[in-house]
Protein backbone atom coordinates (compact mmCIF):
# COMPACT_ATOMS: atom_id res chain seq x y z
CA UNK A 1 13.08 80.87 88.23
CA UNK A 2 13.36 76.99 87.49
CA UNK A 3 16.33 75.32 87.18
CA UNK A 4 16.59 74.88 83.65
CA UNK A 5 15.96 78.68 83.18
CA UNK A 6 18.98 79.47 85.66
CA UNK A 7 21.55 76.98 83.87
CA UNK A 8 20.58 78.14 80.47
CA UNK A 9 21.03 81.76 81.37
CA UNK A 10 24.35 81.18 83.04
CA UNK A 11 26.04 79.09 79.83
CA UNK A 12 27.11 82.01 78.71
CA UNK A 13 29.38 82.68 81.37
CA UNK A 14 31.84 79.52 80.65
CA UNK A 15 32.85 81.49 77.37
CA UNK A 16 32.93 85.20 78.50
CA UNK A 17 36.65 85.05 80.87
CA UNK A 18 38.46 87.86 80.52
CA UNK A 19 41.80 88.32 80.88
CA UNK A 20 42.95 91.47 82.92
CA UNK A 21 46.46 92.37 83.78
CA UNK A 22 47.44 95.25 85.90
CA UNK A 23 48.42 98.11 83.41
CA UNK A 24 51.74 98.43 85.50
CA UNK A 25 53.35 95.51 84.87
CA UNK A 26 56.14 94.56 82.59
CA UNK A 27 55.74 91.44 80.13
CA UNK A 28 57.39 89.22 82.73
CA UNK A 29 54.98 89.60 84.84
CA UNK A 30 51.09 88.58 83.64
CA UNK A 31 47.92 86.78 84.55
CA UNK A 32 47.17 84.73 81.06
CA UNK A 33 44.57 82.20 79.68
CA UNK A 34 41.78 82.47 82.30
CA UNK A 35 38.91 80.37 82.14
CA UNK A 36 35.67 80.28 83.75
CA UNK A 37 33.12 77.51 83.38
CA UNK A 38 29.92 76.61 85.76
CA UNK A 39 29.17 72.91 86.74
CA UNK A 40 27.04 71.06 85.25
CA UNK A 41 24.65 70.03 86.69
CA UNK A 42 24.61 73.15 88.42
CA UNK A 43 25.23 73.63 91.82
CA UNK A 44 26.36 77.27 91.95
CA UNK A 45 29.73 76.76 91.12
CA UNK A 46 31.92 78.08 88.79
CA UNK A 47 35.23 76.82 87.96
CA UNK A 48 37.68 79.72 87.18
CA UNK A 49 41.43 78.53 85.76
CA UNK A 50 44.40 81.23 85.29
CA UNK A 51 48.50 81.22 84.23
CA UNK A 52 50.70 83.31 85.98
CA UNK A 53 53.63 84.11 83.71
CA UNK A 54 57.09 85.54 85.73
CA UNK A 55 56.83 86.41 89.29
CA UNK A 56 54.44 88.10 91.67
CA UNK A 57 56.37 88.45 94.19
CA UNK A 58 54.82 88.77 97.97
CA UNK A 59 51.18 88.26 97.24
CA UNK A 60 49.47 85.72 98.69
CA UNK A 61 46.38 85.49 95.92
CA UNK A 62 44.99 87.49 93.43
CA UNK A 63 41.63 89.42 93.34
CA UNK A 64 38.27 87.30 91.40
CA UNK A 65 35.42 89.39 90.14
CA UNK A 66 32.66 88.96 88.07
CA UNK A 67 30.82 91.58 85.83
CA UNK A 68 26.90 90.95 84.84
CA UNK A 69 27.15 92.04 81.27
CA UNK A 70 23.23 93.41 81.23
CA UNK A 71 23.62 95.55 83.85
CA UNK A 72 26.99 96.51 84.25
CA UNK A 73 26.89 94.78 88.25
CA UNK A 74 30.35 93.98 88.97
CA UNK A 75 30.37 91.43 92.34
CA UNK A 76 34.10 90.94 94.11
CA UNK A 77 34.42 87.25 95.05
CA UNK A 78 34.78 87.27 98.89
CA UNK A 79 37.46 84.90 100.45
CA UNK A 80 35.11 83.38 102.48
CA UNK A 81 33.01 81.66 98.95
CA UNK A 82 36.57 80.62 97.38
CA UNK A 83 38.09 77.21 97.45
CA UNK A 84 41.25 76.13 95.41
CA UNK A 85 44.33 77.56 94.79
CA UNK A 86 44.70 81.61 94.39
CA UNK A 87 47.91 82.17 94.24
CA UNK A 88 50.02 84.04 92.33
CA UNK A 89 53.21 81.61 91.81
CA UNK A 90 54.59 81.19 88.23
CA UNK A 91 52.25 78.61 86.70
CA UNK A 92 48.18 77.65 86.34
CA UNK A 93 46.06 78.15 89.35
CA UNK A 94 42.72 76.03 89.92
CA UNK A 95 40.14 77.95 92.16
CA UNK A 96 36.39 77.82 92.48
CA UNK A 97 33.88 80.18 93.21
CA UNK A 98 30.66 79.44 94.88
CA UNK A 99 27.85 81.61 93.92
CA UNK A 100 25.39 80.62 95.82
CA UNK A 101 27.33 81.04 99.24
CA UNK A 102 28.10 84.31 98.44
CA UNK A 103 24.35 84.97 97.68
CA UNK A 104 24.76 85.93 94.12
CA UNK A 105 21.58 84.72 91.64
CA UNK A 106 23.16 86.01 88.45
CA UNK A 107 20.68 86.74 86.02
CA UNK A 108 22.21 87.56 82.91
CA UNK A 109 22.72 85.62 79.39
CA UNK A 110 26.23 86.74 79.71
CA UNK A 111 28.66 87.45 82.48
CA UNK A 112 32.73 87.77 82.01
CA UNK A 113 34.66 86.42 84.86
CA UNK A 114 37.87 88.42 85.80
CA UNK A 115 41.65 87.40 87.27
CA UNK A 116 43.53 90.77 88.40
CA UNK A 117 46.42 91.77 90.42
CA UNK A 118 47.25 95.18 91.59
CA UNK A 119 50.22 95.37 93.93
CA UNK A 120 49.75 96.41 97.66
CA UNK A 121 50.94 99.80 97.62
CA UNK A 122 51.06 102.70 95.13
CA UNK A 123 54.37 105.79 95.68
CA UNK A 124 54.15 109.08 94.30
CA UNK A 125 57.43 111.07 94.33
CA UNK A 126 56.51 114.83 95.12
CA UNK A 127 60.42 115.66 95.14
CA UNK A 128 60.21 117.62 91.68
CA UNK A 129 57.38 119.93 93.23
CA UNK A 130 55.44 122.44 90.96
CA UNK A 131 58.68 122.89 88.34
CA UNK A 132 58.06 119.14 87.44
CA UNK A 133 55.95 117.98 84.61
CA UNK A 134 55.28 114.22 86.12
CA UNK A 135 55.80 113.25 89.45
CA UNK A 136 57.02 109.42 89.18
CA UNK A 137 54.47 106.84 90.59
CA UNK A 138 55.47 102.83 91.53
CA UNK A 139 54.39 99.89 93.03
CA UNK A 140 55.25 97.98 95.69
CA UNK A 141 54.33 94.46 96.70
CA UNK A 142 55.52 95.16 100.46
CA UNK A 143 56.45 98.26 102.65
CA UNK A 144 60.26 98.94 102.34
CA UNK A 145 63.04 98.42 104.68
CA UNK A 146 61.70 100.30 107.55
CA UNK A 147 58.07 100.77 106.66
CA UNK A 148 56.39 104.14 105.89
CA UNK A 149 56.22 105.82 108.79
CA UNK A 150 59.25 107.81 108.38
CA UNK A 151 59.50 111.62 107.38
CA UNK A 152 60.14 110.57 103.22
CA UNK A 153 56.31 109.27 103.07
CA UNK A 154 55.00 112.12 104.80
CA UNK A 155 57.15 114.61 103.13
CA UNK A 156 58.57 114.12 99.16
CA UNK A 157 56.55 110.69 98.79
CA UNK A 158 52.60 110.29 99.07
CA UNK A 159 51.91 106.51 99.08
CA UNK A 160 48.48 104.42 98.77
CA UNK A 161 47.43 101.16 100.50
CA UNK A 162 45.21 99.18 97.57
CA UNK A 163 41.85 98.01 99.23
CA UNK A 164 40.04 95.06 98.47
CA UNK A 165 36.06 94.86 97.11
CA UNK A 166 33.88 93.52 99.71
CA UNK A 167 31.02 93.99 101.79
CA UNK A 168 30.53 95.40 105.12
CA UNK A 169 27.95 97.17 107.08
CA UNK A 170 27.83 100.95 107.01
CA UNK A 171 26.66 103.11 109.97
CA UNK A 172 24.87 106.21 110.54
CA UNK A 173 25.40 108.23 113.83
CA UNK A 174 22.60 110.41 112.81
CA UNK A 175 19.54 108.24 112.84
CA UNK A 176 21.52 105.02 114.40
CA UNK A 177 21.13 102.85 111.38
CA UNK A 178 23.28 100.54 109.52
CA UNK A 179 23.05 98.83 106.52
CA UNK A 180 24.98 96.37 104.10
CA UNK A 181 27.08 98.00 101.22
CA UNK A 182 29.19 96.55 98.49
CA UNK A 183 32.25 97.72 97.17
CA UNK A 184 32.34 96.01 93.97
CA UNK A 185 35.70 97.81 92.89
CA UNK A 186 39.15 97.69 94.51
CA UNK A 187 41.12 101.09 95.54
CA UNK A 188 44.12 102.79 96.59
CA UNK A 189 43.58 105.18 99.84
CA UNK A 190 46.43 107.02 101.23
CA UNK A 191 47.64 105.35 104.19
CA UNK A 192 48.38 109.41 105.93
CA UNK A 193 46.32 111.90 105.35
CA UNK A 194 48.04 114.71 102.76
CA UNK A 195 50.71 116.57 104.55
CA UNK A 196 51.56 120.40 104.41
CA UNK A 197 54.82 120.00 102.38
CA UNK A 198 52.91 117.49 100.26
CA UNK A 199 50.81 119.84 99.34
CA UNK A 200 53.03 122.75 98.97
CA UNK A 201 54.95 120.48 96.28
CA UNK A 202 51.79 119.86 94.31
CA UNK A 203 50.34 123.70 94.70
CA UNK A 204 53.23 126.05 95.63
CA UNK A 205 51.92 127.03 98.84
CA UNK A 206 50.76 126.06 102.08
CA UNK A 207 47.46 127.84 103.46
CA UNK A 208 47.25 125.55 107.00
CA UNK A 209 46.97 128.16 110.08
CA UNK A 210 48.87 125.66 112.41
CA UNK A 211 52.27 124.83 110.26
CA UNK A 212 54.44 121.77 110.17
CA UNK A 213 56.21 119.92 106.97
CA UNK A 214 54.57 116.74 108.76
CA UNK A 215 51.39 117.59 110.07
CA UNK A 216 48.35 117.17 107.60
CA UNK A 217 47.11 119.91 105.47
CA UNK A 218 44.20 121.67 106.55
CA UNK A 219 42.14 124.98 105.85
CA UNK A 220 41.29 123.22 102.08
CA UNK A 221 37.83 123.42 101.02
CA UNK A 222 36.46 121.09 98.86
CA UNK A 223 36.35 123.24 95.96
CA UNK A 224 40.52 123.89 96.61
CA UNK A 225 40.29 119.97 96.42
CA UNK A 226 38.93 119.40 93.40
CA UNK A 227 37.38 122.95 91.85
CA UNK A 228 34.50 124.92 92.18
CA UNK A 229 33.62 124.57 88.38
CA UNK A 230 34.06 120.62 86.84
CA UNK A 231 35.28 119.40 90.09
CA UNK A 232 31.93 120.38 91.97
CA UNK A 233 29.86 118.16 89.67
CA UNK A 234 30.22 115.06 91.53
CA UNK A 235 28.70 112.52 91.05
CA UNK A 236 27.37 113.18 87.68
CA UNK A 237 30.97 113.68 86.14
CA UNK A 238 34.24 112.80 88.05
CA UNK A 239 36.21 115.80 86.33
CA UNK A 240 38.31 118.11 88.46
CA UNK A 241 39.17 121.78 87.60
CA UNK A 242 42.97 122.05 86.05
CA UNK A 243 43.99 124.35 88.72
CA UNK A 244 43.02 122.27 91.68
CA UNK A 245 45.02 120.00 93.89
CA UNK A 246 43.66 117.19 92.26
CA UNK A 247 43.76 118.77 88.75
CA UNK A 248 47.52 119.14 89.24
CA UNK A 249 48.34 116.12 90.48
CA UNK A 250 46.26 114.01 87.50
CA UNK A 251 48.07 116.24 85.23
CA UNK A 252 51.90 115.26 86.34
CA UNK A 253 50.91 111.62 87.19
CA UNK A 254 48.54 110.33 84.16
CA UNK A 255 46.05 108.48 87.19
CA UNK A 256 42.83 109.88 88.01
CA UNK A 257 42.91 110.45 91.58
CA UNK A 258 40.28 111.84 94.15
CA UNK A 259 38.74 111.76 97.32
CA UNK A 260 37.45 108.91 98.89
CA UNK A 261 33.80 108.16 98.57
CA UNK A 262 31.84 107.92 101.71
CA UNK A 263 31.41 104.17 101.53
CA UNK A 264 34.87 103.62 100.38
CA UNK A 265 36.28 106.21 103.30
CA UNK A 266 34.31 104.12 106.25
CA UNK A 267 35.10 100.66 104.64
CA UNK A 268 38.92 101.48 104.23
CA UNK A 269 38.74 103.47 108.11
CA UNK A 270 36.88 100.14 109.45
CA UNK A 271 39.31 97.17 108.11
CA UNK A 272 37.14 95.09 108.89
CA UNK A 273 36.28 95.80 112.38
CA UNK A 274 32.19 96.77 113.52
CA UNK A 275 32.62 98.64 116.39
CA UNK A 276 33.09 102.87 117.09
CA UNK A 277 36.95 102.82 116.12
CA UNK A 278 38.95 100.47 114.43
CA UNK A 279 40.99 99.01 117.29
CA UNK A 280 37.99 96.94 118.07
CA UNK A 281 37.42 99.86 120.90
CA UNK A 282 34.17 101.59 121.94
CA UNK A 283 35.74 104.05 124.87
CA UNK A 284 37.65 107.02 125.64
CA UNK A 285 40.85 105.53 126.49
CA UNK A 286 40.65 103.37 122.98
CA UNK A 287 39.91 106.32 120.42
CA UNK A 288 43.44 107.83 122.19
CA UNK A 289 45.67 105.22 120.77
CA UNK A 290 44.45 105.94 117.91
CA UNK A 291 44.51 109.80 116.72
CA UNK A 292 44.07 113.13 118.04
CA UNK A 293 41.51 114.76 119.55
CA UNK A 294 40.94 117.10 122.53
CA UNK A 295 41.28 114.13 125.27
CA UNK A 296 44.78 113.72 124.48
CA UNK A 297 46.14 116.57 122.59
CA UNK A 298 48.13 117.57 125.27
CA UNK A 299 50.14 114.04 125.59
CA UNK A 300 53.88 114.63 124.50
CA UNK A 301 52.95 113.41 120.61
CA UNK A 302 53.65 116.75 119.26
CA UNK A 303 51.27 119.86 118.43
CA UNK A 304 50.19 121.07 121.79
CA UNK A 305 46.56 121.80 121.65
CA UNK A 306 46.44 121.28 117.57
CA UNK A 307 46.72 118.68 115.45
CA UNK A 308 50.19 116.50 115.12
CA UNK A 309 52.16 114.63 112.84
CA UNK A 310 50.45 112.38 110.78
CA UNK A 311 51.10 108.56 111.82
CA UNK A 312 52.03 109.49 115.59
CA UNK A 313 48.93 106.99 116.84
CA UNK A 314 48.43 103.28 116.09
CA UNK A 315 47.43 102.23 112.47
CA UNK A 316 44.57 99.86 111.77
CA UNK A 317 44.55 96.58 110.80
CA UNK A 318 45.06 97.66 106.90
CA UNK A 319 47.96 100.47 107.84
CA UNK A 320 45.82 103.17 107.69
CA UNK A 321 46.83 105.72 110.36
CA UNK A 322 44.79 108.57 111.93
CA UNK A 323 41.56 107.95 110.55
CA UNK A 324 40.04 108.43 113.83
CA UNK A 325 41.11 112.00 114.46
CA UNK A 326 43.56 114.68 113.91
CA UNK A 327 41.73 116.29 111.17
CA UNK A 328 38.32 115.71 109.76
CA UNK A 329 38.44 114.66 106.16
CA UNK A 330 36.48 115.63 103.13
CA UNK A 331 34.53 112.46 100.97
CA UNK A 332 33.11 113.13 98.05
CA UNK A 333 29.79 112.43 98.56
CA UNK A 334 27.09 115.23 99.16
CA UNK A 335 25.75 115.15 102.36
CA UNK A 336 22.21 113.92 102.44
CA UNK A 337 20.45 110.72 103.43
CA UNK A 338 23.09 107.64 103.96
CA UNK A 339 23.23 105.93 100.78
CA UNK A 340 24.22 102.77 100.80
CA UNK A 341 23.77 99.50 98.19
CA UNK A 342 26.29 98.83 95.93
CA UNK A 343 29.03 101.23 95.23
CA UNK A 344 26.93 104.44 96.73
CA UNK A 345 27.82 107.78 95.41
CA UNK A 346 25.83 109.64 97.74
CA UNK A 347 23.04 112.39 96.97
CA UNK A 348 22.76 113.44 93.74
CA UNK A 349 22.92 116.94 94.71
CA UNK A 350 22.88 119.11 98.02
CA UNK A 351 24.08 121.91 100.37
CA UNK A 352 27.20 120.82 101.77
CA UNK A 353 29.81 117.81 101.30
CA UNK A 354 30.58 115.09 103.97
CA UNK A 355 33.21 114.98 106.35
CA UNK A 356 34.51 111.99 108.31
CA UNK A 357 36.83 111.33 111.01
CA UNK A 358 37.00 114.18 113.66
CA UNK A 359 39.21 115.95 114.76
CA UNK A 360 41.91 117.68 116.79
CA UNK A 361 39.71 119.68 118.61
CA UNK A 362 36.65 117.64 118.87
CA UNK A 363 36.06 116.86 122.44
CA UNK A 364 33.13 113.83 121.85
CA UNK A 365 34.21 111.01 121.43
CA UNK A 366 31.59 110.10 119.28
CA UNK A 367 32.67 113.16 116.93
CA UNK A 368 35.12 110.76 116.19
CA UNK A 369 33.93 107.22 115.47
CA UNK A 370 34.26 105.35 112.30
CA UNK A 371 30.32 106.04 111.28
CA UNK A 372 30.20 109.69 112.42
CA UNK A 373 29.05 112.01 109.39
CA UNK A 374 29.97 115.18 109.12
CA UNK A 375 29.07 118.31 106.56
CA UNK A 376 30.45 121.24 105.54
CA UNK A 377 30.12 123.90 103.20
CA UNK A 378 32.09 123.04 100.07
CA UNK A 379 33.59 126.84 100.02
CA UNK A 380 34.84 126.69 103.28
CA UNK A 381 38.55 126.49 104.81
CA UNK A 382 39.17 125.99 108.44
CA UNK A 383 42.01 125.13 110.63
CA UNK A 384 39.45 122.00 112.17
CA UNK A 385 38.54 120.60 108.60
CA UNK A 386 39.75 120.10 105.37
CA UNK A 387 42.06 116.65 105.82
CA UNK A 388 42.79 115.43 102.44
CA UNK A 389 42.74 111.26 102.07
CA UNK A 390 43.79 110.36 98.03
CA UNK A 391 41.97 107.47 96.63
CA UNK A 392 42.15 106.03 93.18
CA UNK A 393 39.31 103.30 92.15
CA UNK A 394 40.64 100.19 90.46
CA UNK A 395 38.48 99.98 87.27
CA UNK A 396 37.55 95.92 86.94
């Protein structure tokens, strides 16, 4: 493409901002009057201008995306192509965003650049169990007074770490290859896996074979998940059956949550890091700081020979706790040929549904890496399988 060609195609770009403000917050508290215009003559930039009105309080900078209008392509501005100011204090912000470092040859007559804000962490209150019509959901900017890992969040209160887009490289233990994937979207992921008396509250009834209020869920297929009738057509429709964990809890909170997908599961498990767990670790002696499995499930944390409380082994960098471990947890994807690109939903169809993680009783440690895949049988229920991880995809 010549240079004229690029600039003309991109002019349309300085008039298409958008302005997006997180559906949560109240009036006091908005990202107004955002601007985006390349330089001219152009040198891959793009200067992007926004107003904070009222107070974000504890966020450092707010999230920059940019959505190819022809195509529907959404690319997440990484940190590393920013310059300027980000923040989120009461007043305009100046940033810039260079394309060209980031790799991005935009080839659209119009793009819309987007300023958004989600806060850091996302509570559902459980207390009113299955009598309640809406379980109450809030934000937080910052953990509370004594963090999250106490028995409230893994008992009467579910709570979700938000995620941002980026781009990392996603393995397969299978055939040993990795390869680069995009998440163009931010998301929530539950920062414990779903506990027994979590579920119980949502469904009435707890079917794990090894029981504590604590300990996460487990014999739950995929189809107790999300239903064996709408909720098995992923990924041609995201609808869940009504009478499914995830079909109650989208009922009594108004938010469409789900699993994880497999991209979005290893991303949010990785945080960052490349190696086999996400202490920067490769060994034995690594993966048991970090969940269980059947190296250390006799060491004093609890659940002798089974699995244990949720959060009982060191988090990862993004406060994610026993991802490595514990139980294995279902993704949504179908199991099939690693799919990877932007945003990757996996096979279009299949025999069984990935798993991730590892588990209690899995004595290789390579069972339990942040790249081992798993499948399973979307019918079945054992006491090994069938960890629960909520997500919730930030629409841009």
């Amino acid at each position: 493409m010549r240079t004229s060609d690029w600039m003309r195609r991109v002019a349309g770009m300085a008039v298409a901002a958008a302005v997006v403000v997180g559906a949560w917050t109240a009036d006091a508290q908005q990202i107004k009057n955002v601007t985006a215009r390349q330089r001219f003559p152009w040198n891959g930039k793009v200067d992007i201008s926004y107003e904070v009105v009222g107070t974000i309080s504890s966020v450092s900078s707010v999230e920059i995306s940019m959505t190819d209008k022809s195509t529907g392509q959404v690319y997440p501005a990484l940190a590393s192509s920013l310059s300027g100011d980000t923040g989120t204090g009461v007043g305009v912000h100046k940033a810039v965003w260079d394309l060209t470092a980031q790799g991005i040859e935009l080839r659209s007559q119009s793009a819309v650049i987007s300023v958004e804000y989600n806060p850091l962490y996302l509570v559902i209150d459980l207390s009113g169990g299955t009598s309640t019509l809406s379980y109450p959901v809030t934000y937080l900017d910052a953990e509370p007074s004594g963090g999250f890992n106490i028995d409230a969040y893994k008992t009467t209160k579910l709570v979700l770490r938000k995620i941002s887009a980026g781009i990392f490289i996603m393995g397969d233990d299978q055939t040993n290859e990795f390869h680069r994937v995009m998440l163009s979207q931010p998301f929530y992921i539950g920062i414990f896996e779903v506990t027994q008396k979590q579920y119980q509250l949502v469904m009435g009834s707890n079917p794990s074979y090894y029981k504590g209020n604590m300990r996460p869920v487990e014999q739950v297929s995929y189809d107790m998940i999300r239903g064996s009738s709408e909720g098995a057509k992923w990924p041609s429709f995201s609808a869940v059956d009504s009478d499914s964990f995830l079909g109650r809890l989208r009922a009594r909170t108004g938010l469409e949550f789900d699993l994880p997908t497999e991209a979005q599961w290893e991303y949010a498990c990785r945080a960052g890091t490349t190696s086999a767990y996400n202490n920067g670790g490769s060994a034995g002696n690594d993966l048991k700081l970090l969940g269980r499995y059947d190296g250390n499930r006799s060491d004093g944390k609890g659940g002798y020979s089974q699995h244990t409380t949720v959060g009982s082994y060191q988090p990862n960098a993004w406060g994610l706790y026993d991802m490595h471990g514990n139980e294995c947890e279902w993704c949504l994807d179908w199991y099939g040929t690693l799919a990877y690109g932007t945003d990757p939903k996996g096979a279009s169809s299949g025999l069984k549904r990935v798993i991730r993680g590892g588990s209690w009783n899995h004595g290789r440690t390579t069972d339990c890496t942040s790249h081992n895949r798993g499948a399973l049988t979307s019918s079945v229920v054992n006491s090994l399988y069938g960890g629960i991880r909520l997500a919730k995809t930030l629409s841009n």
